[in-house]
C-alpha atoms as a PDB file:
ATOM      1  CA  UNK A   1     -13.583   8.132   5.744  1.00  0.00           C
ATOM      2  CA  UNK A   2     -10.240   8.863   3.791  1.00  0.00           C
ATOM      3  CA  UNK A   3      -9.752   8.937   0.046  1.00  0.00           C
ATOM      4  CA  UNK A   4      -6.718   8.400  -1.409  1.00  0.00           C
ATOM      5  CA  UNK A   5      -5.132  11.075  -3.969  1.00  0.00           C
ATOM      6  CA  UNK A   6      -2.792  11.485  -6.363  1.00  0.00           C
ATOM      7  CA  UNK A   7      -2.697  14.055  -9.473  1.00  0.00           C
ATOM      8  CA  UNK A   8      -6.101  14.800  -8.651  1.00  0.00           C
ATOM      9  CA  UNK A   9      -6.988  10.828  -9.613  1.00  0.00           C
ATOM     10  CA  UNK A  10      -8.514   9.238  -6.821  1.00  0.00           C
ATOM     11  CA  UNK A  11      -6.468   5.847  -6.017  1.00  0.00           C
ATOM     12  CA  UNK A  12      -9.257   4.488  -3.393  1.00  0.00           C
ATOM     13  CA  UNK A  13     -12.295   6.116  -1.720  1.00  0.00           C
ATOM     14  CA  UNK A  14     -12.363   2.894   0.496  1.00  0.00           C
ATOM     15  CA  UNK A  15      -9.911   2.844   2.884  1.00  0.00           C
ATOM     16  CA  UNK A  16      -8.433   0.416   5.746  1.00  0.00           C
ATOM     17  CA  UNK A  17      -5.427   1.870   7.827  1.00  0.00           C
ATOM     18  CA  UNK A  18      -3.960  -0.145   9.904  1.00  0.00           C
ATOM     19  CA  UNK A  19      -1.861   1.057  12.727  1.00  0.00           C
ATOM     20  CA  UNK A  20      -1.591  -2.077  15.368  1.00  0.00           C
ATOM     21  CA  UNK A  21       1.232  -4.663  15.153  1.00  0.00           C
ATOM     22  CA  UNK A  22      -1.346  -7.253  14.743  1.00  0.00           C
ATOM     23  CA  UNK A  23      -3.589  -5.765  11.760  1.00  0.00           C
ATOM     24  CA  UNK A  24      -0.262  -5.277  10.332  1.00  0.00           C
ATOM     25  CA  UNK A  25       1.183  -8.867  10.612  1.00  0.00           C
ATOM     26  CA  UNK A  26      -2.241 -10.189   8.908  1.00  0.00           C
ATOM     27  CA  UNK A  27      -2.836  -7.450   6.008  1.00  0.00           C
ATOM     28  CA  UNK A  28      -4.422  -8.908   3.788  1.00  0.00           C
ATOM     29  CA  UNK A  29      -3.664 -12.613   4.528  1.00  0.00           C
ATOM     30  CA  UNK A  30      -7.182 -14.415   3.947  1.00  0.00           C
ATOM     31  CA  UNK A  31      -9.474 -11.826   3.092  1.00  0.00           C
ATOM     32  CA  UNK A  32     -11.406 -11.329  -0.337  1.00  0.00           C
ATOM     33  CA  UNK A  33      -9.452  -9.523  -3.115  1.00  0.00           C
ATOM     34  CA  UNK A  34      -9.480  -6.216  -2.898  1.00  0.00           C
ATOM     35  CA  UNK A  35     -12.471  -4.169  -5.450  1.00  0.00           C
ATOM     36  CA  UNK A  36     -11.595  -1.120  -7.401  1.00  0.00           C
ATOM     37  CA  UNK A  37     -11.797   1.758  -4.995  1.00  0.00           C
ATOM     38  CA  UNK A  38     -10.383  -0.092  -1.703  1.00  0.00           C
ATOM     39  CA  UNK A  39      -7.219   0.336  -0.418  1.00  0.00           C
ATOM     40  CA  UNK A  40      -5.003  -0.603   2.877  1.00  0.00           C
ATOM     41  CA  UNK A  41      -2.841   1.000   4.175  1.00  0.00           C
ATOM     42  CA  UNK A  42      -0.011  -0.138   6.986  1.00  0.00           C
ATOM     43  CA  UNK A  43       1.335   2.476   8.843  1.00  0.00           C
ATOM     44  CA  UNK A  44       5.002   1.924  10.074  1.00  0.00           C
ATOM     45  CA  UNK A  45       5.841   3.468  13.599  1.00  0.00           C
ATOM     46  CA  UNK A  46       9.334   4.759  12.175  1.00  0.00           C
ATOM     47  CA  UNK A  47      10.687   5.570   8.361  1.00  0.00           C
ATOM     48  CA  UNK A  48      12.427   2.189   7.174  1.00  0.00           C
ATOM     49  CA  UNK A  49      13.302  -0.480   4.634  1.00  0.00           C
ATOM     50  CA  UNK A  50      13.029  -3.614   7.120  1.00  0.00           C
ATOM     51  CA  UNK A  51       9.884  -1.942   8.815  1.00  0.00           C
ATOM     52  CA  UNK A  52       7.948  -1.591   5.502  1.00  0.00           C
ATOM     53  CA  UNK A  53       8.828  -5.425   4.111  1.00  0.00           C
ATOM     54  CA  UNK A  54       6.420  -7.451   3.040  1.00  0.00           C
ATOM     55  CA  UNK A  55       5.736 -10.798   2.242  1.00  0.00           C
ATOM     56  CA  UNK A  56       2.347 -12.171   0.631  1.00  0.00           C
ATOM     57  CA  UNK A  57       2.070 -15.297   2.016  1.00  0.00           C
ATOM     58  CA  UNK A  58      -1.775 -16.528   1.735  1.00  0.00           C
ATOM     59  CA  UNK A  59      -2.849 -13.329   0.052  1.00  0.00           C
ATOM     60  CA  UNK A  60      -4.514 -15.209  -2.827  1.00  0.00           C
ATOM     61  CA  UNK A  61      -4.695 -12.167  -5.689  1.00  0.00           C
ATOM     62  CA  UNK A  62      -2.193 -10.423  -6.936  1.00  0.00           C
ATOM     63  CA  UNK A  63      -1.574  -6.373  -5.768  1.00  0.00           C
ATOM     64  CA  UNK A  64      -0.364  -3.113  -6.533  1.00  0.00           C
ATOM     65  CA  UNK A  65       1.786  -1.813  -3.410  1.00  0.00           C
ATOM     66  CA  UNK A  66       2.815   1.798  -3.160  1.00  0.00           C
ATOM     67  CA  UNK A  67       5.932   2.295  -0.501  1.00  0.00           C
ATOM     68  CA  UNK A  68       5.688   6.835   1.353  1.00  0.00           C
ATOM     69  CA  UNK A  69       7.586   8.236   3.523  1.00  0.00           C
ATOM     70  CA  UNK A  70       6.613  10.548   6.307  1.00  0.00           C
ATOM     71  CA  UNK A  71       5.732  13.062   3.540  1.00  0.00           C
ATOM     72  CA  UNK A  72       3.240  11.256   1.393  1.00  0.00           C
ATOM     73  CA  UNK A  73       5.838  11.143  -1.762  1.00  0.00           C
ATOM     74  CA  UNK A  74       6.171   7.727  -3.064  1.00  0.00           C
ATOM     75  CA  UNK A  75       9.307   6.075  -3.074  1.00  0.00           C
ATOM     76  CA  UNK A  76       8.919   2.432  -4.422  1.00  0.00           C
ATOM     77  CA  UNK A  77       6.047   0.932  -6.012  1.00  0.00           C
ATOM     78  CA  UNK A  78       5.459  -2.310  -7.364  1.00  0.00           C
ATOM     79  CA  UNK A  79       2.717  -3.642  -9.952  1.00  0.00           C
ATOM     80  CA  UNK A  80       0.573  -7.101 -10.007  1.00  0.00           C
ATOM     81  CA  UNK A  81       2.538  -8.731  -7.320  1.00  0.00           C
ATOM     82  CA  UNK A  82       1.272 -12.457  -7.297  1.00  0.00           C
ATOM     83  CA  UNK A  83       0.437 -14.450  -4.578  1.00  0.00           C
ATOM     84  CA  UNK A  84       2.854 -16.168  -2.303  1.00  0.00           C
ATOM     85  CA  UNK A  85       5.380 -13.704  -3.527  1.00  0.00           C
ATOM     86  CA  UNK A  86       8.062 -14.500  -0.060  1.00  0.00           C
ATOM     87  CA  UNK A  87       9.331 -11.052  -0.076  1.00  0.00           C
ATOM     88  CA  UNK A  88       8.982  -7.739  -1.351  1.00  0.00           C
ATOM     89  CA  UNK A  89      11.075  -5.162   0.166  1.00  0.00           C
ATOM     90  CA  UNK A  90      11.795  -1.554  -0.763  1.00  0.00           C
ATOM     91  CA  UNK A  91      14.109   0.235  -2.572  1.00  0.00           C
ATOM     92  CA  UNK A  92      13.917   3.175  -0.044  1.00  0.00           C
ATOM     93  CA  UNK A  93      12.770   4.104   3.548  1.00  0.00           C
ATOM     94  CA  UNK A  94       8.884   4.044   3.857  1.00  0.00           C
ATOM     95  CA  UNK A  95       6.629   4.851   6.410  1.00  0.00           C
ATOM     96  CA  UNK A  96       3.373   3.840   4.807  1.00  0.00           C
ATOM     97  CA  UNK A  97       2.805   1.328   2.697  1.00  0.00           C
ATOM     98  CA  UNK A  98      -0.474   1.657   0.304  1.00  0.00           C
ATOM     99  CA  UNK A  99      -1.695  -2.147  -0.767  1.00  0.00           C
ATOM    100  CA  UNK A 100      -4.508  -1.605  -3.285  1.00  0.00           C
ATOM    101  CA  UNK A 101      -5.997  -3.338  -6.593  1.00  0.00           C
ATOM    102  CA  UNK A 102      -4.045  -4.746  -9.416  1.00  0.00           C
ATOM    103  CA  UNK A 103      -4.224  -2.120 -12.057  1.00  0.00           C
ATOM    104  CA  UNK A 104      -4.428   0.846 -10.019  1.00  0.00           C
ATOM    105  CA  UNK A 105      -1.277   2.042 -10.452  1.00  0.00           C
ATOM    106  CA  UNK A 106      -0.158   2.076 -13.095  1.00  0.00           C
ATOM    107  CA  UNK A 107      -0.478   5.863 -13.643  1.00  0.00           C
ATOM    108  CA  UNK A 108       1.843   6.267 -10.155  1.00  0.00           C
ATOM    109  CA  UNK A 109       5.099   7.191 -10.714  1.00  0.00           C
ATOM    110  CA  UNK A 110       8.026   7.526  -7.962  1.00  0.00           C
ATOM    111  CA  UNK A 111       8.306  10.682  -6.751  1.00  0.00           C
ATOM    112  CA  UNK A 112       4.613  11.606  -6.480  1.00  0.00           C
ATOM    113  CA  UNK A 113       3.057  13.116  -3.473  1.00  0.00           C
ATOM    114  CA  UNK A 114      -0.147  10.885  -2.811  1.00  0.00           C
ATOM    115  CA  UNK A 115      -2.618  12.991  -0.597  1.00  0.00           C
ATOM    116  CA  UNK A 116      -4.740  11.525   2.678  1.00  0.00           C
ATOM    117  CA  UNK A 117      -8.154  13.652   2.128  1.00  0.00           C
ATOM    118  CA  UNK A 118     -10.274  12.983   4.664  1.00  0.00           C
ATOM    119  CA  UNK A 119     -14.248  13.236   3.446  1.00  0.00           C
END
């Protein structure tokens, strides 16, 4: 299991990465919203803007979406995107992108070095 860290303020305790192009390309595209404490995370193979786009295209809740690169410091993040939203890309090249509750964060600022702590 993996928690997700940053100023000491756990972000999520529940955790989903996904790796595959497949988990990827669905996200969260028809699930349940996500509940405080869950998180998922899409892992791009390289550092990229186009890699790390997303669209949220029968996601049916609105999300908070964090954009790291390869060292775990944020470089975009967006609040309360809404459903259907066609697309979202980043200011910056991303490696991981962090798709958790609306609300969560808020207290996230660019430039802050989220930590994978594995419990």
């Amino acid at each position: 299991m993996i928690e997700l860290i940053n100023k000491g303020v756990i972000l999520a305790d529940k955790v989903k990465i996904n790796k595959d192009i497949l988990s990827k390309m669905r996200g969260l595209m028809f699930s349940k919203p996500l509940k405080k404490g869950e998180a998922l995370v899409l892992v791009s193979d390289e550092e990229g803007i186009f890699e790390t786009t997303l669209h949220m295209f029968f996601v049916f809740f609105s999300i908070d979406i964090l954009w790291l690169d390869k060292e775990y410091t944020v470089v975009d993040k967006r609040e309360s995107v809404r459903s259907f939203t066609p697309l979202i890309i980043p200011s910056k090249a991303a490696k991981y992108i962090i798709e958790l509750p609306k609300k969560t964060a808020q207290y996230v600022r660019v430039g802050d070095v989220v930590e994978f702590r594995k419990v």
